[in-house]
PDB file of N, CA and C in Angstrom:
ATOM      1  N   UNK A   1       0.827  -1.185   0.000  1.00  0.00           N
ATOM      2  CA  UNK A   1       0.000   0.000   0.000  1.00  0.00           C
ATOM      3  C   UNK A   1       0.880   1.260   0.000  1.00  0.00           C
ATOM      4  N   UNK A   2       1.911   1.275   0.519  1.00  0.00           N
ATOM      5  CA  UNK A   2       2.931   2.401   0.905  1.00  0.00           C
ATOM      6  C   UNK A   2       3.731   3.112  -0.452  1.00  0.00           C
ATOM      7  N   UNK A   3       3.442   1.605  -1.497  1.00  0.00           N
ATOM      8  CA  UNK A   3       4.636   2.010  -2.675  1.00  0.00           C
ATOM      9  C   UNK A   3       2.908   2.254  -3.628  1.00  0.00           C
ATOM     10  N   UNK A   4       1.775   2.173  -3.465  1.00  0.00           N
ATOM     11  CA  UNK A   4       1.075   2.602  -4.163  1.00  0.00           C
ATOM     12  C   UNK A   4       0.783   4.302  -4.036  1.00  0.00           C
ATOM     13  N   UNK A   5       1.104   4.971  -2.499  1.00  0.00           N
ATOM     14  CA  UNK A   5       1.142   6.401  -2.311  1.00  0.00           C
ATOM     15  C   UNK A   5       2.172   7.196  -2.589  1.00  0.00           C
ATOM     16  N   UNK A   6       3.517   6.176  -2.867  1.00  0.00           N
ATOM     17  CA  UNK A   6       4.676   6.582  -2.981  1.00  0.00           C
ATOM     18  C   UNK A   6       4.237   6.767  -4.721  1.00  0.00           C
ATOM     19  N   UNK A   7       3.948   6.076  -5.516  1.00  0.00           N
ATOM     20  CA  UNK A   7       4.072   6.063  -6.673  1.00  0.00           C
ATOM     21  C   UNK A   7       3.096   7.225  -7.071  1.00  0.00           C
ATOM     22  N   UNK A   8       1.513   7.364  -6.308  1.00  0.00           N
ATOM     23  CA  UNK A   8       0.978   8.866  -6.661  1.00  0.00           C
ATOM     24  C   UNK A   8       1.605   9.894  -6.738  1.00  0.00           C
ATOM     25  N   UNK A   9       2.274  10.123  -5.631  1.00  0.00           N
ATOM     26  CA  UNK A   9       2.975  11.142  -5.137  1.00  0.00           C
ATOM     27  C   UNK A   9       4.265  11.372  -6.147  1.00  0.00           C
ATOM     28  N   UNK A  10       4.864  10.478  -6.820  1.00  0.00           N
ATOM     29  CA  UNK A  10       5.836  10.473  -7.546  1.00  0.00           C
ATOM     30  C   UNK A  10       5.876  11.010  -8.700  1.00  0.00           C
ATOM     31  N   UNK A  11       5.278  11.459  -9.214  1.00  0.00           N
ATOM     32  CA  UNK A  11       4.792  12.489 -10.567  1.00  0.00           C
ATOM     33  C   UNK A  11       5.088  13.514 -10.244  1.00  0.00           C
ATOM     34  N   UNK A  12       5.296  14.075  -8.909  1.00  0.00           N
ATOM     35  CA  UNK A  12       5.200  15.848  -8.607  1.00  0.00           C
ATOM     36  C   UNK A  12       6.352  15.901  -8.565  1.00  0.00           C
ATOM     37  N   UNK A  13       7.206  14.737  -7.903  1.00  0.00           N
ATOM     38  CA  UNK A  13       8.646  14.930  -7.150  1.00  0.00           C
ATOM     39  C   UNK A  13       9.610  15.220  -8.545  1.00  0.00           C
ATOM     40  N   UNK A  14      11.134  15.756  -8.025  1.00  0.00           N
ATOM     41  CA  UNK A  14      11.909  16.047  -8.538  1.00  0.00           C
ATOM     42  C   UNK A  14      13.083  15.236  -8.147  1.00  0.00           C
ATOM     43  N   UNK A  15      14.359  14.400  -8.419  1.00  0.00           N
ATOM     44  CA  UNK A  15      13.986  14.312 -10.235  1.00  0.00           C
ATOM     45  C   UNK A  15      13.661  13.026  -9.739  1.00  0.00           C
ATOM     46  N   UNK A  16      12.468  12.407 -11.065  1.00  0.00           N
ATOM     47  CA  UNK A  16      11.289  11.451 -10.829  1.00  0.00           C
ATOM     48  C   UNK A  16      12.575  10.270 -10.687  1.00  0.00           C
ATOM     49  N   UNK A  17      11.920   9.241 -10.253  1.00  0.00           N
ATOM     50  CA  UNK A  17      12.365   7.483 -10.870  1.00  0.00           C
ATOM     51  C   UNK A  17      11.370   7.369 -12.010  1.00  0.00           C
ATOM     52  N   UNK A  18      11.723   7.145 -12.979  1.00  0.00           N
ATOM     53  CA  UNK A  18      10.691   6.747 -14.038  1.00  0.00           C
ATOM     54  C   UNK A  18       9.946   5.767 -13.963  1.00  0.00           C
ATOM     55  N   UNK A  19      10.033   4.540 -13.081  1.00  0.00           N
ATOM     56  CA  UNK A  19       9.562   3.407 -12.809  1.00  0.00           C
ATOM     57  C   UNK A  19       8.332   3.819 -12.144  1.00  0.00           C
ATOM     58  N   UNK A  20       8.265   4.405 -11.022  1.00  0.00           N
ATOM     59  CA  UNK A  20       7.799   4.856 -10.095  1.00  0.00           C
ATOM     60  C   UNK A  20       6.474   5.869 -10.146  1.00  0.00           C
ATOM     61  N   UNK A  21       7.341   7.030 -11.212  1.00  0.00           N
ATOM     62  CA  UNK A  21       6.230   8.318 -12.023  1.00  0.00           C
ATOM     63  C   UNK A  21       5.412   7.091 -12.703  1.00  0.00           C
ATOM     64  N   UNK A  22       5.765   6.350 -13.797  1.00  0.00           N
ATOM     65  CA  UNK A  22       4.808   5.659 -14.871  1.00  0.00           C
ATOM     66  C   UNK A  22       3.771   4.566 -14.202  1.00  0.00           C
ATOM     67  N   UNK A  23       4.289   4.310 -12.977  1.00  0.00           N
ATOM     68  CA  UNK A  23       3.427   3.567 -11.769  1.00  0.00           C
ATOM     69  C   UNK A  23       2.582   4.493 -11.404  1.00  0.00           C
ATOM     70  N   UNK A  24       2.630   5.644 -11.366  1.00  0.00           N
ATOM     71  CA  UNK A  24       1.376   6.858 -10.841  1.00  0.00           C
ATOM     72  C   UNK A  24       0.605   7.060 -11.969  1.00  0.00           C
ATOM     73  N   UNK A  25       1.111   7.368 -13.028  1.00  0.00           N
ATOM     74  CA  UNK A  25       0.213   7.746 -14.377  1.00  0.00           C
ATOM     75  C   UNK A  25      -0.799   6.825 -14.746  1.00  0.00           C
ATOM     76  N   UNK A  26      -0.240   5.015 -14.194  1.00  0.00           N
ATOM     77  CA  UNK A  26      -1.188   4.192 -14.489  1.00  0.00           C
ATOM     78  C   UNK A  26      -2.085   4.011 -13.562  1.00  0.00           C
ATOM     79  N   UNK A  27      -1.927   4.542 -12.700  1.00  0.00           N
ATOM     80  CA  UNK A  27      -2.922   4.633 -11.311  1.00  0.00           C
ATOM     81  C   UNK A  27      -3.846   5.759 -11.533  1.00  0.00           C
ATOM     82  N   UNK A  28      -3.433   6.632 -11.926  1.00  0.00           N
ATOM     83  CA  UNK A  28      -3.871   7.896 -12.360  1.00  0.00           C
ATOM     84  C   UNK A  28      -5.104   7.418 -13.576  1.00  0.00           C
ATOM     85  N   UNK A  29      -4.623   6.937 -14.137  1.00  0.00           N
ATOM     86  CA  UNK A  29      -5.442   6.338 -15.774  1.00  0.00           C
ATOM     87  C   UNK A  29      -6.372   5.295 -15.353  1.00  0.00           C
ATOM     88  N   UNK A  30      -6.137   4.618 -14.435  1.00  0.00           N
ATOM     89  CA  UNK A  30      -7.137   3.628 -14.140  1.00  0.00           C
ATOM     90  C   UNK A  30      -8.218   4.529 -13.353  1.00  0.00           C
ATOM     91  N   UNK A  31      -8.102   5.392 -12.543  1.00  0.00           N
ATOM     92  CA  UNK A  31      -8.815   6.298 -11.765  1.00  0.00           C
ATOM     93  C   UNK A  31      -9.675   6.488 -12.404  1.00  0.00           C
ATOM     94  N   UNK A  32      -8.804   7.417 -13.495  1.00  0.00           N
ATOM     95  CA  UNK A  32      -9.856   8.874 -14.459  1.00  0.00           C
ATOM     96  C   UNK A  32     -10.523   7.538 -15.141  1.00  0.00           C
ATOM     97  N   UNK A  33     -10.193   6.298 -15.474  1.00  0.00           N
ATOM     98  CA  UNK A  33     -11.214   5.266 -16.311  1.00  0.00           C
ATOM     99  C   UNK A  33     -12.472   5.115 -15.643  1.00  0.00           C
ATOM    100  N   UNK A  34     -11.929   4.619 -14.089  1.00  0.00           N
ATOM    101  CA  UNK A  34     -13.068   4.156 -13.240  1.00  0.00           C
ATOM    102  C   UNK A  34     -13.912   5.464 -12.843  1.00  0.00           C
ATOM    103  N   UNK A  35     -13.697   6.354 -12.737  1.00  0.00           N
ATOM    104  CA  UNK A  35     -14.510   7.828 -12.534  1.00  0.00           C
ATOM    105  C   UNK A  35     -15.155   8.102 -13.907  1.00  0.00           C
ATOM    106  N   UNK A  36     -14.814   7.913 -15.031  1.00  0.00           N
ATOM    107  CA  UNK A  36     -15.465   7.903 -16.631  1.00  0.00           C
ATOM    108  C   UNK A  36     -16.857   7.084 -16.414  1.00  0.00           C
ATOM    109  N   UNK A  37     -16.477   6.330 -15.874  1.00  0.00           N
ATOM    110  CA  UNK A  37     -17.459   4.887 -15.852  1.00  0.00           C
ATOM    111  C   UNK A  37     -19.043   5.347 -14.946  1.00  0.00           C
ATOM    112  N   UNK A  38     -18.559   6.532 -14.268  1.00  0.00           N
ATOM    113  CA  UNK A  38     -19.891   7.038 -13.560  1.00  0.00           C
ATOM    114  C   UNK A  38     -20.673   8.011 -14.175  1.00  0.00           C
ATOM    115  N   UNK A  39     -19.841   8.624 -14.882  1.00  0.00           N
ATOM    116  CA  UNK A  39     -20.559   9.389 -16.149  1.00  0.00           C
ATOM    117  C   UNK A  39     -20.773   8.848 -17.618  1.00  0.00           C
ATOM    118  N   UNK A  40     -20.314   8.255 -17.794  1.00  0.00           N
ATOM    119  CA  UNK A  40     -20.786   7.426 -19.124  1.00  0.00           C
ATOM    120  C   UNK A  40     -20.368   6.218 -19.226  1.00  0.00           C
ATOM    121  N   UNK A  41     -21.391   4.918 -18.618  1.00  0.00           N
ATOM    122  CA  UNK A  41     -21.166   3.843 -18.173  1.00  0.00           C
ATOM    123  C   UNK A  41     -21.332   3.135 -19.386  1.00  0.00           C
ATOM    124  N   UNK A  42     -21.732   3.231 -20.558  1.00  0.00           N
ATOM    125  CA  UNK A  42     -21.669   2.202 -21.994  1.00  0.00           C
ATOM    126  C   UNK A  42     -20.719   3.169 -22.989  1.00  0.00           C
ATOM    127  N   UNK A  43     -20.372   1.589 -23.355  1.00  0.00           N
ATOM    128  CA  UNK A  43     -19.410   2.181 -24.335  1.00  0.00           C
ATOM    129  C   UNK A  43     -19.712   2.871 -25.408  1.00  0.00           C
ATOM    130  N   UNK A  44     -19.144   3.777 -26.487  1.00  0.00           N
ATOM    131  CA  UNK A  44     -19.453   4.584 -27.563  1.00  0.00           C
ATOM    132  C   UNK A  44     -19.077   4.048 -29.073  1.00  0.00           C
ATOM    133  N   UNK A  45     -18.599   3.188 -28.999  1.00  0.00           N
ATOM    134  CA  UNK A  45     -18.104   2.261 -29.947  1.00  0.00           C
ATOM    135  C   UNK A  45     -18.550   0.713 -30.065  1.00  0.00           C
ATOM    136  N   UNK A  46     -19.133   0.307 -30.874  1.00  0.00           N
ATOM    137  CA  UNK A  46     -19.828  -1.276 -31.133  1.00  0.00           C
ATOM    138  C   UNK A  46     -18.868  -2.423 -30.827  1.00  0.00           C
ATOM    139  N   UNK A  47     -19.277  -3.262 -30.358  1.00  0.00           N
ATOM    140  CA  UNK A  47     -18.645  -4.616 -29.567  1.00  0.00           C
ATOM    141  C   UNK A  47     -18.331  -4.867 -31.094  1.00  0.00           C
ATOM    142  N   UNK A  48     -16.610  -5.942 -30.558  1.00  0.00           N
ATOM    143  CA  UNK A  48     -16.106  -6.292 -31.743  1.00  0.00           C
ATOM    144  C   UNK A  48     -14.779  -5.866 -32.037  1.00  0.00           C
ATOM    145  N   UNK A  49     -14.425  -5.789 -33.577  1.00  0.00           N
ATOM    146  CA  UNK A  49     -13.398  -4.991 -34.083  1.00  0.00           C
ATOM    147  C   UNK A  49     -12.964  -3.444 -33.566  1.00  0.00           C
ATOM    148  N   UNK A  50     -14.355  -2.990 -33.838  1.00  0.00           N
ATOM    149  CA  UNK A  50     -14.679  -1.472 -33.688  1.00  0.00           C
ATOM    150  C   UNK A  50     -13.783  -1.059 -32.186  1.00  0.00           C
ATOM    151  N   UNK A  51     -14.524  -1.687 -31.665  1.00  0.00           N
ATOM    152  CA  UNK A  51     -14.015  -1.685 -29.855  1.00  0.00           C
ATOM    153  C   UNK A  51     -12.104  -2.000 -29.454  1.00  0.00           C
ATOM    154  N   UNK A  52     -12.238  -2.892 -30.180  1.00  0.00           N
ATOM    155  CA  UNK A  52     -10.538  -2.981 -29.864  1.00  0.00           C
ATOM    156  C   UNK A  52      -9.650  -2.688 -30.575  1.00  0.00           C
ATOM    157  N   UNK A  53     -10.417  -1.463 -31.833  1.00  0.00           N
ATOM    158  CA  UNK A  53      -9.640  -1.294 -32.602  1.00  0.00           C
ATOM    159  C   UNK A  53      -9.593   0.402 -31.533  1.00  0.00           C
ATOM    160  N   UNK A  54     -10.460   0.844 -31.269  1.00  0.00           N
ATOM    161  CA  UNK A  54     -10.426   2.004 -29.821  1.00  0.00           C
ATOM    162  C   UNK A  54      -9.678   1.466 -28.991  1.00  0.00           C
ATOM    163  N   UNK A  55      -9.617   0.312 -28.693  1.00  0.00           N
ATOM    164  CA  UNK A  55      -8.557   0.360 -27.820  1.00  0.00           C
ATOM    165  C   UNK A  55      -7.073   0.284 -27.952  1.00  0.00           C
ATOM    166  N   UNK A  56      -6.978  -0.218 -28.680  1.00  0.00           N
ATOM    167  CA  UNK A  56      -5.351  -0.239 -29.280  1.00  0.00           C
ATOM    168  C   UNK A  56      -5.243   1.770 -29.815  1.00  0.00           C
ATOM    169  N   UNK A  57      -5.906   2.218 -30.781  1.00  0.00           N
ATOM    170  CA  UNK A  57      -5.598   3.314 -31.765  1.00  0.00           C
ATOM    171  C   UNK A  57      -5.741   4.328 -30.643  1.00  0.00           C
ATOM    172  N   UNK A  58      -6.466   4.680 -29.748  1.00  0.00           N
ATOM    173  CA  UNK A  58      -6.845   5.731 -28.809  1.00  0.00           C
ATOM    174  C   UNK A  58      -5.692   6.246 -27.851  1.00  0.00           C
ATOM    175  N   UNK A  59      -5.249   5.105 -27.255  1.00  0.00           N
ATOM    176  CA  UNK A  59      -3.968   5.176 -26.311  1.00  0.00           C
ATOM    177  C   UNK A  59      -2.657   5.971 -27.044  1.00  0.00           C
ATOM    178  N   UNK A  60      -2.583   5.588 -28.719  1.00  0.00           N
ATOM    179  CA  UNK A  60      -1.678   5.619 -29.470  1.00  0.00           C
ATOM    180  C   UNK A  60      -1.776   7.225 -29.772  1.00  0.00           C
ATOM    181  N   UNK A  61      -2.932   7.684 -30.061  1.00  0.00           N
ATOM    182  CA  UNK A  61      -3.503   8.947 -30.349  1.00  0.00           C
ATOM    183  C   UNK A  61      -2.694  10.126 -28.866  1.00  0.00           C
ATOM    184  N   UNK A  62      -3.586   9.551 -28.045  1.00  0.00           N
ATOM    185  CA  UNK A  62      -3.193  10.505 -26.817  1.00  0.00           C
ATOM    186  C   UNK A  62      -1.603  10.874 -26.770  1.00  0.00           C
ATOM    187  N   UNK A  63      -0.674   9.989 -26.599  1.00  0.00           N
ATOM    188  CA  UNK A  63       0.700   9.627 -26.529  1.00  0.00           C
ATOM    189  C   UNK A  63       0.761  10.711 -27.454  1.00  0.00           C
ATOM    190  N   UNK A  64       0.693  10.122 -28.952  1.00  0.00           N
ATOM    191  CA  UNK A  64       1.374  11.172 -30.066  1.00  0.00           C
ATOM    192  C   UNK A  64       1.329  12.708 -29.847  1.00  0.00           C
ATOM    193  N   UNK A  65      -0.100  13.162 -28.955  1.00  0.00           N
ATOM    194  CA  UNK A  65      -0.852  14.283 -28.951  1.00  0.00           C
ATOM    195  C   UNK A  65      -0.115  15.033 -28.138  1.00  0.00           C
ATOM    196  N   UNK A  66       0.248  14.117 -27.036  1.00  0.00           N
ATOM    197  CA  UNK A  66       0.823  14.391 -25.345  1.00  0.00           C
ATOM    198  C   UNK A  66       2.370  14.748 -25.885  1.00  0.00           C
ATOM    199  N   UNK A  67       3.044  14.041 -27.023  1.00  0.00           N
ATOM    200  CA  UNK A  67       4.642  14.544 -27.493  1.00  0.00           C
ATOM    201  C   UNK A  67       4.357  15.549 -27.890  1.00  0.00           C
ATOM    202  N   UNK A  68       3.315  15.932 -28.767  1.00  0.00           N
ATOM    203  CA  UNK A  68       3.456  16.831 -29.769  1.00  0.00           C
ATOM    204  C   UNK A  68       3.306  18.616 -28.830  1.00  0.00           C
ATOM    205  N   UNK A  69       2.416  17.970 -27.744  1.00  0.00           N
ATOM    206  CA  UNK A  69       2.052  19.077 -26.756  1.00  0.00           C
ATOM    207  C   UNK A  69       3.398  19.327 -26.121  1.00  0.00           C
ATOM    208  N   UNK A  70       4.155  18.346 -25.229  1.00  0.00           N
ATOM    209  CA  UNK A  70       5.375  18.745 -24.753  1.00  0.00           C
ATOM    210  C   UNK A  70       6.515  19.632 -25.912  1.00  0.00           C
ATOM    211  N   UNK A  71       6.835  18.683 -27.178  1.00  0.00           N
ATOM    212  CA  UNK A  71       7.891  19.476 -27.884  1.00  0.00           C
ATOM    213  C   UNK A  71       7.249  20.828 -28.346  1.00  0.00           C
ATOM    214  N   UNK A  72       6.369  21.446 -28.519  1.00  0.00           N
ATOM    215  CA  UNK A  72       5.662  22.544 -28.456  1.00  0.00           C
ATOM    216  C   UNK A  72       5.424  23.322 -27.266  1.00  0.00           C
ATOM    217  N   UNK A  73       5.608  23.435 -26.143  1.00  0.00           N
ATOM    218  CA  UNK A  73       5.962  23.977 -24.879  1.00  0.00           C
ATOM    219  C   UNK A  73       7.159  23.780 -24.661  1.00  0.00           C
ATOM    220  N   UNK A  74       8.060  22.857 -25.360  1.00  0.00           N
ATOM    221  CA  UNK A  74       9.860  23.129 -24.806  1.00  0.00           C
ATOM    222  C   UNK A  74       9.981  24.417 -26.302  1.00  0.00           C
ATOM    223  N   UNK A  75       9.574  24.431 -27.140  1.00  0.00           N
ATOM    224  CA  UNK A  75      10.052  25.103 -28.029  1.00  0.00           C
ATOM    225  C   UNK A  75       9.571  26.205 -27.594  1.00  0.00           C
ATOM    226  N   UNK A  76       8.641  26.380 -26.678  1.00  0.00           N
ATOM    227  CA  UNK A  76       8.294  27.808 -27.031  1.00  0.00           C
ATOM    228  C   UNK A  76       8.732  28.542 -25.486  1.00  0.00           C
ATOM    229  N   UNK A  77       9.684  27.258 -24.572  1.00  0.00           N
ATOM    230  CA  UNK A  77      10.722  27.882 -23.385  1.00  0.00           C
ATOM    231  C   UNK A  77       9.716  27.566 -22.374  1.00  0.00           C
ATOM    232  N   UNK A  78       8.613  26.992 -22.370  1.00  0.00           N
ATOM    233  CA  UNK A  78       7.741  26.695 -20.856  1.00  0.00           C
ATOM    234  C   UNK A  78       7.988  25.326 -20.677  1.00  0.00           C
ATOM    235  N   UNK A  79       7.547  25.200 -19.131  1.00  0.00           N
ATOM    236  CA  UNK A  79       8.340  23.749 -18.617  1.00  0.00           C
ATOM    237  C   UNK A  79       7.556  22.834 -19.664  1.00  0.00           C
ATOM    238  N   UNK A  80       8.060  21.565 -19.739  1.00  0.00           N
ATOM    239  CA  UNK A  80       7.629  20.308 -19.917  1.00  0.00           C
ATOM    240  C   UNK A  80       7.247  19.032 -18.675  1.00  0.00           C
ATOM    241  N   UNK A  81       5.961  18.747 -18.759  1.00  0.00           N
ATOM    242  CA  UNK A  81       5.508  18.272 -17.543  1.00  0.00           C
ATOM    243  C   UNK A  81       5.944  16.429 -18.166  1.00  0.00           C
ATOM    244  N   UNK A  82       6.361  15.777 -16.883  1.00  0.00           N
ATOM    245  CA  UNK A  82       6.086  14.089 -17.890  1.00  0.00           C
ATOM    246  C   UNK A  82       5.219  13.964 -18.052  1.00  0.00           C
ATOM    247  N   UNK A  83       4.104  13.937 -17.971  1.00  0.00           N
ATOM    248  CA  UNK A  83       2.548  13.785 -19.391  1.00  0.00           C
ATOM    249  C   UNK A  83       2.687  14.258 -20.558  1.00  0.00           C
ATOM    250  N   UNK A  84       4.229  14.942 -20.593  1.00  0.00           N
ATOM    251  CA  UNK A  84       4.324  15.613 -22.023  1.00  0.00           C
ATOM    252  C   UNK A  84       4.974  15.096 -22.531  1.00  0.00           C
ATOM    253  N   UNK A  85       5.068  13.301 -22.451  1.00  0.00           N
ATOM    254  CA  UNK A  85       6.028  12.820 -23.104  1.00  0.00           C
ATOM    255  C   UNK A  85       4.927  11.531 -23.776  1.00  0.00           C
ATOM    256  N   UNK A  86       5.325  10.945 -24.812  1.00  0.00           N
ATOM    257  CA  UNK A  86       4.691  10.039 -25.248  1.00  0.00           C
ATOM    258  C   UNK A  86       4.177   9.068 -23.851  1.00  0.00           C
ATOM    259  N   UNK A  87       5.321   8.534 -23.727  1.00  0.00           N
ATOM    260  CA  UNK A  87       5.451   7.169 -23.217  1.00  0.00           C
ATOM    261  C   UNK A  87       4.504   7.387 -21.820  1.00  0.00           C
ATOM    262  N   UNK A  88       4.287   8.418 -21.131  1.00  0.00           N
ATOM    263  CA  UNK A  88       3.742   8.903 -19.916  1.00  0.00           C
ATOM    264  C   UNK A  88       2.067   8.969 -20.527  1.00  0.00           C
ATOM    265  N   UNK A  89       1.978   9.669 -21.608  1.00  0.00           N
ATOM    266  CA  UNK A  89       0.411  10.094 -22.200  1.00  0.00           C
ATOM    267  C   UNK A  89      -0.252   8.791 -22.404  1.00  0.00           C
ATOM    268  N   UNK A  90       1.007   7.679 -23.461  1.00  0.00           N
ATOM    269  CA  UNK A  90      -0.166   6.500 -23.379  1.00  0.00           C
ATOM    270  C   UNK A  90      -0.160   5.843 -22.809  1.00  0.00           C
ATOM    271  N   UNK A  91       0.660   5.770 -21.760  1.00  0.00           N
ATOM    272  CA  UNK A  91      -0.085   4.936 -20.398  1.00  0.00           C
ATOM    273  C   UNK A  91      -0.949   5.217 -19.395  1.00  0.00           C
ATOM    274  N   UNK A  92      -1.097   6.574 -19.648  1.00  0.00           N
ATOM    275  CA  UNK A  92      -1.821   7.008 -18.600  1.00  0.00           C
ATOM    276  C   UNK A  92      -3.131   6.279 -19.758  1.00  0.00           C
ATOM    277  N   UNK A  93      -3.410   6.741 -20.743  1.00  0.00           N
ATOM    278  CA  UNK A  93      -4.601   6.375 -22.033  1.00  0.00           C
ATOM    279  C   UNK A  93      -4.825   5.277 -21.856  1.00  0.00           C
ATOM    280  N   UNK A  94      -3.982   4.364 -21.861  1.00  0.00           N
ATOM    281  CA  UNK A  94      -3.972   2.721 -22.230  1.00  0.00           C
ATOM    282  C   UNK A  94      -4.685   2.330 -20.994  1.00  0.00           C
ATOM    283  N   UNK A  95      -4.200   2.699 -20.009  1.00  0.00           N
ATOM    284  CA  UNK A  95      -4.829   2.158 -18.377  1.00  0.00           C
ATOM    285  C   UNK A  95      -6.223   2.590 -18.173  1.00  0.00           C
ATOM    286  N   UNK A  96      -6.629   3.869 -18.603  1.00  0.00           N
ATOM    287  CA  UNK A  96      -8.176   4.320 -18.492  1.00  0.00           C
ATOM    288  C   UNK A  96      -9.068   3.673 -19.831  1.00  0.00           C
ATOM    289  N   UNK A  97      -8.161   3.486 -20.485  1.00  0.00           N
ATOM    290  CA  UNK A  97      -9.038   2.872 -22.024  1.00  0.00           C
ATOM    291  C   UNK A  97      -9.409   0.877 -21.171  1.00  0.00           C
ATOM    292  N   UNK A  98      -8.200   0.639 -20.790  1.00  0.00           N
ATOM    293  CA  UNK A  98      -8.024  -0.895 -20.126  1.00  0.00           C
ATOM    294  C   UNK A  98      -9.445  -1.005 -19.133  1.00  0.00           C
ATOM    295  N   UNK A  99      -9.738  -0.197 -17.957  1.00  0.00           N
ATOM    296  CA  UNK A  99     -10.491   0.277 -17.023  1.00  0.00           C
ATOM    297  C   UNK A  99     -11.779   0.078 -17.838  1.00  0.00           C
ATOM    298  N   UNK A 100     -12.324   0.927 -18.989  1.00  0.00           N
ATOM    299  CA  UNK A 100     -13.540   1.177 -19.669  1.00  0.00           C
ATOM    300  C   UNK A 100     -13.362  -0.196 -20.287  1.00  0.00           C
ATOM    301  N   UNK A 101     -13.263  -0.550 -20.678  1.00  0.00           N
ATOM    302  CA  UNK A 101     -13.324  -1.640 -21.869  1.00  0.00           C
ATOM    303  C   UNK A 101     -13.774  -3.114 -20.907  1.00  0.00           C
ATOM    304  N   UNK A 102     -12.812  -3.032 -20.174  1.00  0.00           N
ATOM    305  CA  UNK A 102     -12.934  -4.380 -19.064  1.00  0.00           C
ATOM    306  C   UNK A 102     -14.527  -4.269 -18.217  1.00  0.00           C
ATOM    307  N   UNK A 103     -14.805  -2.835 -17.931  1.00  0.00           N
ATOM    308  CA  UNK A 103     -16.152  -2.571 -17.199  1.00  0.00           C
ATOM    309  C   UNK A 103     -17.190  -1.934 -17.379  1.00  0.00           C
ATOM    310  N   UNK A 104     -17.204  -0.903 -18.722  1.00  0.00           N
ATOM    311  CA  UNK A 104     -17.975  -0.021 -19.598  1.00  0.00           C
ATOM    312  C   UNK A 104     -19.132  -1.643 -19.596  1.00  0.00           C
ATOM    313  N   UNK A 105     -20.234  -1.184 -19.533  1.00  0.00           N
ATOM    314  CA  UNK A 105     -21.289  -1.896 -20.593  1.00  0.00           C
ATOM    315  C   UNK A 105     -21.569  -1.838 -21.643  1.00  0.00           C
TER     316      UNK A 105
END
């Protein structure tokens, strides 16, 4: 339980363990999934292909979106947060997409 508060908490800290931050983001992503799930409890996409083709392409989307947002705030001299990195965006995506899919109706 201790390394699950340690790992929330580990996103803010300076300088991160990466192990640790990407352990919060997926905690983080499963959250914002399971909190999704109270506001829009069925899925928006048809059982099937359709559905796991959202799940694979969506995660992939965010990530790309989440680089494109960071190298566009380092270029323009404002911090870069780790959500502004691919690898941080689609896991946080992948874990809330994982969350909906497994429990969405």
């Amino acid at each position: 339980m201790e390394l699950g508060f340690h790992s929330l908490a580990k996103p803010f800290r300076k300088p991160p363990n990466p192990w640790l931050a990407a352990l919060g983001y997926a905690i983080f992503g499963a959250l914002a999934g399971g909190l999704s799930l109270l506001v829009l409890p069925a899925h928006l996409t048809p059982a099937g292909i359709p559905r796991l083709a959202n799940l694979l392409l969506t995660p992939l989307a965010v990530g790309l979106c989440m680089g494109a947002m960071g190298a566009w705030r380092a270029k323009r001299g404002d911090s870069v947060l780790r959500i502004d990195r691919f690898s941080y965006g689609y896991l946080f995506a992948l874990t809330m997409a994982l969350v909906r899919f497994q429990f969405a109706h």
